[in-house]
PDB file of N, CA and C in Angstrom:
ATOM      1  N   UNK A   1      73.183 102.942 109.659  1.00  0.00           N
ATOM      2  CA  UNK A   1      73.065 102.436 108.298  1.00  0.00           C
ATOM      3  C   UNK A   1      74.444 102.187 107.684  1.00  0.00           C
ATOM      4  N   UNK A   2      75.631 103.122 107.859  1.00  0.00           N
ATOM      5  CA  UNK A   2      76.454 102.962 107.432  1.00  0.00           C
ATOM      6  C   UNK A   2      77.248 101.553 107.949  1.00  0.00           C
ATOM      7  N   UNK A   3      77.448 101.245 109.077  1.00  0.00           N
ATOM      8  CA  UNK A   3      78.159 100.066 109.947  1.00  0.00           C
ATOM      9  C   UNK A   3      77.242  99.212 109.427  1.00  0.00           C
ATOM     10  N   UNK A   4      76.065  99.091 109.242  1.00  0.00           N
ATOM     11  CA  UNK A   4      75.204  97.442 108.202  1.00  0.00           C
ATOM     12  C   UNK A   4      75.859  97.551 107.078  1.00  0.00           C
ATOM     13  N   UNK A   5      75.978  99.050 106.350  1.00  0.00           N
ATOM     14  CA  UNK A   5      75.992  98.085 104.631  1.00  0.00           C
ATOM     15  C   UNK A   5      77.978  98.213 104.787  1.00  0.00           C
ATOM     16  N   UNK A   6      78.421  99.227 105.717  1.00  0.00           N
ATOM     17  CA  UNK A   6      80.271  98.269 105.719  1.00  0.00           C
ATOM     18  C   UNK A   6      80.541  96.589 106.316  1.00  0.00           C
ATOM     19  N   UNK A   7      79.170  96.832 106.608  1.00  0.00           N
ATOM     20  CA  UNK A   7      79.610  94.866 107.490  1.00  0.00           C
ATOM     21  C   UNK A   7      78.949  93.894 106.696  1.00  0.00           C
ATOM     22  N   UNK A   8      77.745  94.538 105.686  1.00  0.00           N
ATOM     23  CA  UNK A   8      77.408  93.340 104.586  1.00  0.00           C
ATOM     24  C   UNK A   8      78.411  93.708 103.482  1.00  0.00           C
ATOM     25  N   UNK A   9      79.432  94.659 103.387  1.00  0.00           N
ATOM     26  CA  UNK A   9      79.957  93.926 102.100  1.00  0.00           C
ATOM     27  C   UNK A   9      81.625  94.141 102.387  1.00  0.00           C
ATOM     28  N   UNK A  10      82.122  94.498 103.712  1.00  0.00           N
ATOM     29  CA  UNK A  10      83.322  94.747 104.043  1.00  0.00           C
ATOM     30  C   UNK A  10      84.055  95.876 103.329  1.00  0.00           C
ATOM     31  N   UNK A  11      83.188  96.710 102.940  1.00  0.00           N
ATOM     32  CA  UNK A  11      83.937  98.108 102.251  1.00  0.00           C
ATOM     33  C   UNK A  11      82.352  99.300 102.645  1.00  0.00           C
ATOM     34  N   UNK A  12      82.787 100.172 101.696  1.00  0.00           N
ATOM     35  CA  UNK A  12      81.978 101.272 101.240  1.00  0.00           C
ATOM     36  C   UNK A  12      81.572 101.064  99.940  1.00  0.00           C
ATOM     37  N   UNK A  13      80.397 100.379  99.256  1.00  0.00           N
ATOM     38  CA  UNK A  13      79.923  99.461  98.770  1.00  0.00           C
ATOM     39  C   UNK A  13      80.394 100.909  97.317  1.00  0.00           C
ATOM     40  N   UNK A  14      80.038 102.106  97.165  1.00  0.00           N
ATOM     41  CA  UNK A  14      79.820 102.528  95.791  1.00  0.00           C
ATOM     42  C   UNK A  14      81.376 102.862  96.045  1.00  0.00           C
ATOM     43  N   UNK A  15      82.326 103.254  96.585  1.00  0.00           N
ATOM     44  CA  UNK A  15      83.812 103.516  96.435  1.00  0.00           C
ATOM     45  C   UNK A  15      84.626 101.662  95.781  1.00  0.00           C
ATOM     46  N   UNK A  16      84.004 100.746  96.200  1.00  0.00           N
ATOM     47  CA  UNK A  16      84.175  99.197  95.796  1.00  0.00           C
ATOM     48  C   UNK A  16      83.753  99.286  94.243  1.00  0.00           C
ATOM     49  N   UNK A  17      82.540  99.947  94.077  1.00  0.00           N
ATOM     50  CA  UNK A  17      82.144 100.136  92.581  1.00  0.00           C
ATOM     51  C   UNK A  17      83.209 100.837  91.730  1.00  0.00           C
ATOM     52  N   UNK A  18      83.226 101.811  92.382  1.00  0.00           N
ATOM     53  CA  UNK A  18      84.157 103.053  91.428  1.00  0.00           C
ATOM     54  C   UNK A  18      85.606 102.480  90.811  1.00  0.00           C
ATOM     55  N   UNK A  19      85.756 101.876  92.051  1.00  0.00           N
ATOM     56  CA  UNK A  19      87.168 100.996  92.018  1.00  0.00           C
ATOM     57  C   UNK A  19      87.184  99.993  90.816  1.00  0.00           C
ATOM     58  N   UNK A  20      86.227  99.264  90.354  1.00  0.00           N
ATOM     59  CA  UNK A  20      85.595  98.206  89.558  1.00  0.00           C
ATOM     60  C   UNK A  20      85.777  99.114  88.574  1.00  0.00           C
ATOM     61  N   UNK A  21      84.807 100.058  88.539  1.00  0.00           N
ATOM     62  CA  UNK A  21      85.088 100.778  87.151  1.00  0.00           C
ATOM     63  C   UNK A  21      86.473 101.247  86.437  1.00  0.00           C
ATOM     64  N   UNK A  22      87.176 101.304  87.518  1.00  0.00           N
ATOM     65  CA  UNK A  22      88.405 102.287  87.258  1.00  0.00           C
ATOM     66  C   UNK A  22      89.374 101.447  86.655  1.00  0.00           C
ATOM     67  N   UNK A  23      89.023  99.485  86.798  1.00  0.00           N
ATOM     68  CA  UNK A  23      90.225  98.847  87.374  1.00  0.00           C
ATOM     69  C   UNK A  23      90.414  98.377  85.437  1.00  0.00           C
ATOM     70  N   UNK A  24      91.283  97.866  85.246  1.00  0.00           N
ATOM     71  CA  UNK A  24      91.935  97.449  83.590  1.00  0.00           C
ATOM     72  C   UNK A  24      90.961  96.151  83.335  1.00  0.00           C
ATOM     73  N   UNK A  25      90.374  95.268  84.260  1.00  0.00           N
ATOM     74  CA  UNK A  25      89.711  94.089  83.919  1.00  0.00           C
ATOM     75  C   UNK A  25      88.325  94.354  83.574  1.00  0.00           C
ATOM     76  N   UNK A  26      87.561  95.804  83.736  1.00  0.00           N
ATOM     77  CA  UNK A  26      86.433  96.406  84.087  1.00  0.00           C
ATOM     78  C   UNK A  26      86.017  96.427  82.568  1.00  0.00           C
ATOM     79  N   UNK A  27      87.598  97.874  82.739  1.00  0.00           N
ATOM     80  CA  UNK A  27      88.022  98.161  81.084  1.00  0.00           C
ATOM     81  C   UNK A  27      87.518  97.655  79.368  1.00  0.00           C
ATOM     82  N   UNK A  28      88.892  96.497  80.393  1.00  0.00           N
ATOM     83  CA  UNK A  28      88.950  95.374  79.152  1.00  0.00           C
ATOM     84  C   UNK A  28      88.018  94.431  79.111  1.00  0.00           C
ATOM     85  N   UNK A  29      87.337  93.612  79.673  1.00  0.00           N
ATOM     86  CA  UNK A  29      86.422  92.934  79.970  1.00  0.00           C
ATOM     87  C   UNK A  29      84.968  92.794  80.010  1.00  0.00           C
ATOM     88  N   UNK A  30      84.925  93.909  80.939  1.00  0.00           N
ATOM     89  CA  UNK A  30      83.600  94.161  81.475  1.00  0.00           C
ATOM     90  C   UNK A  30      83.196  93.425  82.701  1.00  0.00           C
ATOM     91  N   UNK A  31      82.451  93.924  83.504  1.00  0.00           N
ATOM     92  CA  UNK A  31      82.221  93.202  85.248  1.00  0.00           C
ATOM     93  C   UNK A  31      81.904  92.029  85.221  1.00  0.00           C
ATOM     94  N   UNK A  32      81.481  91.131  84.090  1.00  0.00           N
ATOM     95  CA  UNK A  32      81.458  89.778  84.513  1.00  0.00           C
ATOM     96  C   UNK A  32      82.365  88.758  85.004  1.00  0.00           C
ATOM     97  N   UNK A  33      84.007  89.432  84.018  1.00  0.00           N
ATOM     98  CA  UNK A  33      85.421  89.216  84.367  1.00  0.00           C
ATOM     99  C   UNK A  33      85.601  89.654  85.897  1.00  0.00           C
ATOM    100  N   UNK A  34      85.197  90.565  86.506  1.00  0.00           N
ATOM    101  CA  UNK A  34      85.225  91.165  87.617  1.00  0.00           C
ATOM    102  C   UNK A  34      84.289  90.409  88.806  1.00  0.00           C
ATOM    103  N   UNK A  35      83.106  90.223  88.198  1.00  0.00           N
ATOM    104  CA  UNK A  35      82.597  89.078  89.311  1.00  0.00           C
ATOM    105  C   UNK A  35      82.410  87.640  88.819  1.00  0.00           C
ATOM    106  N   UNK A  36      83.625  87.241  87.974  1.00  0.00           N
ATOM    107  CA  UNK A  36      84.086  85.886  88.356  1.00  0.00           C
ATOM    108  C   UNK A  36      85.015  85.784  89.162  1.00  0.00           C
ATOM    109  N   UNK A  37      85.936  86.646  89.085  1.00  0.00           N
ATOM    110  CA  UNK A  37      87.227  86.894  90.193  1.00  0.00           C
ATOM    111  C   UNK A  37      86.892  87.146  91.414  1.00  0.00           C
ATOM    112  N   UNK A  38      85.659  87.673  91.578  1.00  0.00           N
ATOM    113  CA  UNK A  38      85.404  87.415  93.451  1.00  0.00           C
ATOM    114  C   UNK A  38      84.732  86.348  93.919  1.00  0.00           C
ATOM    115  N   UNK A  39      83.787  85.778  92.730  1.00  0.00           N
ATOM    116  CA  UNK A  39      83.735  84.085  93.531  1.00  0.00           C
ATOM    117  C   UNK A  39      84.791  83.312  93.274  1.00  0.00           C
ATOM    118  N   UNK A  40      85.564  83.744  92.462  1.00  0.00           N
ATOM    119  CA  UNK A  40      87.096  82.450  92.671  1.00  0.00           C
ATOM    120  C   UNK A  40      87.476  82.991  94.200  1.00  0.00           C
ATOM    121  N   UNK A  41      87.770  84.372  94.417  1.00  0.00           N
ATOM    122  CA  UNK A  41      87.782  84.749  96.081  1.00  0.00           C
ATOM    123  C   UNK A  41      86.868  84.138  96.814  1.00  0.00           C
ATOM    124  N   UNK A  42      86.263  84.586  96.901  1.00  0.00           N
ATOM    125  CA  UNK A  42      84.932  83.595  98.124  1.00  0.00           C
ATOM    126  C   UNK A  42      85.299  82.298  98.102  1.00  0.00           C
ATOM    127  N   UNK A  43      85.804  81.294  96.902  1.00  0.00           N
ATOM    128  CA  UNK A  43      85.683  79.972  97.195  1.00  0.00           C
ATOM    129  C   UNK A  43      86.997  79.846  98.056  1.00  0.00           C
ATOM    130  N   UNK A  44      88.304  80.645  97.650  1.00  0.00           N
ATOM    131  CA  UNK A  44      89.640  80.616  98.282  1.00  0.00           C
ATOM    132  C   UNK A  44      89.244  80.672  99.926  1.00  0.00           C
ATOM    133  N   UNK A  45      88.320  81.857 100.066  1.00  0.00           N
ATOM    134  CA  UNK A  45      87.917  82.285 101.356  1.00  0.00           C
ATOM    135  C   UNK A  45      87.181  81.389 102.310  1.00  0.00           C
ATOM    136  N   UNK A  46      86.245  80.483 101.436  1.00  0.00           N
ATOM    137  CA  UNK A  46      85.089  79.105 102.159  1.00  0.00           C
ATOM    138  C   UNK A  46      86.788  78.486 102.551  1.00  0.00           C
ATOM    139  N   UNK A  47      87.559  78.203 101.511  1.00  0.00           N
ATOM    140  CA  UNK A  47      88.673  76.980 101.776  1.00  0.00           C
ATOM    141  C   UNK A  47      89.682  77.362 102.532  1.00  0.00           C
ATOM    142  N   UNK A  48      89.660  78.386 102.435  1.00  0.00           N
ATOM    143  CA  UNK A  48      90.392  79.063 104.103  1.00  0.00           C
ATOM    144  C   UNK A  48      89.745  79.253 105.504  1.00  0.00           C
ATOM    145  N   UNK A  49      88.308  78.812 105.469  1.00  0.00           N
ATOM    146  CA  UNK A  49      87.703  79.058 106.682  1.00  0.00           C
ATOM    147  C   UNK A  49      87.471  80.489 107.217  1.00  0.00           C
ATOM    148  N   UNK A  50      87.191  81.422 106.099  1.00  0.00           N
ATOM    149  CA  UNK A  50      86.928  82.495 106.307  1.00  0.00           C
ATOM    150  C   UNK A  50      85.423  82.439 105.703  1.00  0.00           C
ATOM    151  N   UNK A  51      84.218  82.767 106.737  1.00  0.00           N
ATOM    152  CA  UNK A  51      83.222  82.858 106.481  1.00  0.00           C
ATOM    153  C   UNK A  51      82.606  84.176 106.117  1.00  0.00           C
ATOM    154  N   UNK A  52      83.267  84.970 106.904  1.00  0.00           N
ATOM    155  CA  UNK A  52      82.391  86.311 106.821  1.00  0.00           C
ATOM    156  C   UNK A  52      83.257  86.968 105.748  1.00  0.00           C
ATOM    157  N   UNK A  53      84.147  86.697 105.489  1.00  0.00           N
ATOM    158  CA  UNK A  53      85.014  87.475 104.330  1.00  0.00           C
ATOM    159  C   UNK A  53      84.304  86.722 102.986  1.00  0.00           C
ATOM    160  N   UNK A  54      84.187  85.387 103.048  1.00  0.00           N
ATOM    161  CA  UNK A  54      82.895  85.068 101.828  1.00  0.00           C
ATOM    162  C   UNK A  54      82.350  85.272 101.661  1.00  0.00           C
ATOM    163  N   UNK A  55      81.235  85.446 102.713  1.00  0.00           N
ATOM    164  CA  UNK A  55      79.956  86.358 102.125  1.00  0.00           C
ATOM    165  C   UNK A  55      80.231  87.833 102.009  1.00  0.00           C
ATOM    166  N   UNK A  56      81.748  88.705 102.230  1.00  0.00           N
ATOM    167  CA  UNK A  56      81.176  90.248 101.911  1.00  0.00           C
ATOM    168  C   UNK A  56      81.561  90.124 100.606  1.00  0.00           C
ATOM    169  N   UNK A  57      82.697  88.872  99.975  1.00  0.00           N
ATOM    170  CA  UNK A  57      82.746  89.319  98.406  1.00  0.00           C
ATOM    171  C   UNK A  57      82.049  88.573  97.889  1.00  0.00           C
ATOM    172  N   UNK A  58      81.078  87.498  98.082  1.00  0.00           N
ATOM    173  CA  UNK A  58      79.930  87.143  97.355  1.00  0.00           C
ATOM    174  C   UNK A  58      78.784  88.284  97.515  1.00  0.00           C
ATOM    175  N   UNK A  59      78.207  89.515  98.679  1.00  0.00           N
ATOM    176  CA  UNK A  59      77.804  90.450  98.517  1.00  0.00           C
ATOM    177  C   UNK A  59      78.589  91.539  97.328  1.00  0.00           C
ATOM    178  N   UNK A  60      79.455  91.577  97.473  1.00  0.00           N
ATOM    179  CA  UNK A  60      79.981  92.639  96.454  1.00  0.00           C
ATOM    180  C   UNK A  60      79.776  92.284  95.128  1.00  0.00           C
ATOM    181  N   UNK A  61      79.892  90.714  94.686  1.00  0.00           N
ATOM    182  CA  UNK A  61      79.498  90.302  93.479  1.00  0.00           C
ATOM    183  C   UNK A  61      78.153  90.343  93.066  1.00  0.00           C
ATOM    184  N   UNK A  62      77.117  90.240  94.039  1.00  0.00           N
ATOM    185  CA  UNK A  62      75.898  90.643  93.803  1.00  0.00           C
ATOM    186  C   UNK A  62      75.410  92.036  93.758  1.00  0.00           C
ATOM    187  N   UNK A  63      76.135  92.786  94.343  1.00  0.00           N
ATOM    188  CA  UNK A  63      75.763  94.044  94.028  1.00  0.00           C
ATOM    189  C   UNK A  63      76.550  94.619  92.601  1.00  0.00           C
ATOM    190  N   UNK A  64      77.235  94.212  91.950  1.00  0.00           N
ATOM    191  CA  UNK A  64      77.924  94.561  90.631  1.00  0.00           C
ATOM    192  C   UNK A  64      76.916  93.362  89.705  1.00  0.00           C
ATOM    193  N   UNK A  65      75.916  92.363  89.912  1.00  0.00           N
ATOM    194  CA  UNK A  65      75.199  91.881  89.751  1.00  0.00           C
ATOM    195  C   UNK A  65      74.156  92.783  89.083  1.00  0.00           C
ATOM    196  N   UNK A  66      73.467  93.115  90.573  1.00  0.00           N
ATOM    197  CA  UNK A  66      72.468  94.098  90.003  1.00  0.00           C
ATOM    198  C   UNK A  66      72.694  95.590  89.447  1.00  0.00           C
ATOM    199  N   UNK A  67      73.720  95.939  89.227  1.00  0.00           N
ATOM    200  CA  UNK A  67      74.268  96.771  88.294  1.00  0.00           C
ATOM    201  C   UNK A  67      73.914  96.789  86.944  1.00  0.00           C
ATOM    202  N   UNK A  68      74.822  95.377  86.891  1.00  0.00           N
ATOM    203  CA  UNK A  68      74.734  95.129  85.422  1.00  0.00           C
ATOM    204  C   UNK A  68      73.396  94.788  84.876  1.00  0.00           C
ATOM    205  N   UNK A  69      72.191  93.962  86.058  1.00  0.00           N
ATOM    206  CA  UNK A  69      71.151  93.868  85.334  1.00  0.00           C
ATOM    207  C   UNK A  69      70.369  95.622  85.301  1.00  0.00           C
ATOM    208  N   UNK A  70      70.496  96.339  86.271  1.00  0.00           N
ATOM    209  CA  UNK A  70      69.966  98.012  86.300  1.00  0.00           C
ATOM    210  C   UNK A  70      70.660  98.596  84.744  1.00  0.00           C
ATOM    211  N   UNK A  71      71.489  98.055  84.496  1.00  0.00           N
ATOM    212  CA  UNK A  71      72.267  98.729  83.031  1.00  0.00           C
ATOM    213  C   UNK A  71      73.149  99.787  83.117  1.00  0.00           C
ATOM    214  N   UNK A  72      73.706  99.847  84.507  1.00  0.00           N
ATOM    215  CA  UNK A  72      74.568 100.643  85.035  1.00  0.00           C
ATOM    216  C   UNK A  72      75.783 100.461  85.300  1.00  0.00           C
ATOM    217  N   UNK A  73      76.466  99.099  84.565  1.00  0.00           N
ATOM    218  CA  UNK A  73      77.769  98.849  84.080  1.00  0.00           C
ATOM    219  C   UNK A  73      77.593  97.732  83.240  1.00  0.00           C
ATOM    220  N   UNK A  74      78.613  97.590  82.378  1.00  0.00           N
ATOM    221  CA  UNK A  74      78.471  96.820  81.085  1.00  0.00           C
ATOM    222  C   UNK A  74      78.962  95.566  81.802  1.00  0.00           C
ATOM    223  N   UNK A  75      78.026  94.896  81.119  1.00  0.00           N
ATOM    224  CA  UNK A  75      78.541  92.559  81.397  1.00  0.00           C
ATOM    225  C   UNK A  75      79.830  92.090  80.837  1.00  0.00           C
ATOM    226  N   UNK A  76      79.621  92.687  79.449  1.00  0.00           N
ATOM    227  CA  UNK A  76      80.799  91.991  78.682  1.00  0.00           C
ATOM    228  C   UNK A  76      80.966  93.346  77.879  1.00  0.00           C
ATOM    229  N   UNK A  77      82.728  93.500  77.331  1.00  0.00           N
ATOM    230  CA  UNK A  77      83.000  94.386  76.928  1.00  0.00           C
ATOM    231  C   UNK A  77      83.531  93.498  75.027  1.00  0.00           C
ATOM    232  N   UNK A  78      83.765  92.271  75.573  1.00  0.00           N
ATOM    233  CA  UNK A  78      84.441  91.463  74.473  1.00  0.00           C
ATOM    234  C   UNK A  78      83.816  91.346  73.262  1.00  0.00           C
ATOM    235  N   UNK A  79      84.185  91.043  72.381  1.00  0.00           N
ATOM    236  CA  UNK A  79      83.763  90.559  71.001  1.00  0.00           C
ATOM    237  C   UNK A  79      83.052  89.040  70.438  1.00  0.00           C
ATOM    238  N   UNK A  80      82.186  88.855  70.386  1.00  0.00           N
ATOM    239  CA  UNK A  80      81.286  88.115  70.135  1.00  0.00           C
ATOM    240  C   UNK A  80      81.470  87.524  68.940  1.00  0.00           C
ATOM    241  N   UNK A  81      81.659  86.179  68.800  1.00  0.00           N
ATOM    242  CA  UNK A  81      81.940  85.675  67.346  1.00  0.00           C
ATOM    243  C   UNK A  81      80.715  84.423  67.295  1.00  0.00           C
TER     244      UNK A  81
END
């Protein structure tokens, strides 16, 4: 189990979380800032011809995905006008 979910998302999927939480864009932002920055990665990664490194951070963005829809990290941290 462990070698599937390190090879669907190229880490240790809740230490990848923790990291998210911990990081200043998480902070300041909130994870949506956080998973726009890994599909700007993934697209760098399609345009580098890295396939499998695209899909583990388009997996990682989906799993901070369903986070945020579980209500188990905040979307947006910003101010709403």
């Amino acid at each position: 189990m462990l070698n599937s979910k390190v090879n669907m998302y190229g880490c240790e999927i809740e230490d990848f979380v923790d990291s998210v939480v911990e990081s200043i864009t998480y902070q300041a932002c909130g994870a949506n800032d956080v998973i726009a920055g890994l599909l700007s990665d993934a697209q760098e990664q399609i345009a580098g011809g890295d396939g499998l490194g695209a899909r583990q951070t388009l997996n990682r963005a989906k799993a901070l995905i369903f986070r945020v829809n579980d209500g188990q990290l905040v979307g947006n941290r910003g101010i709403r006008k």
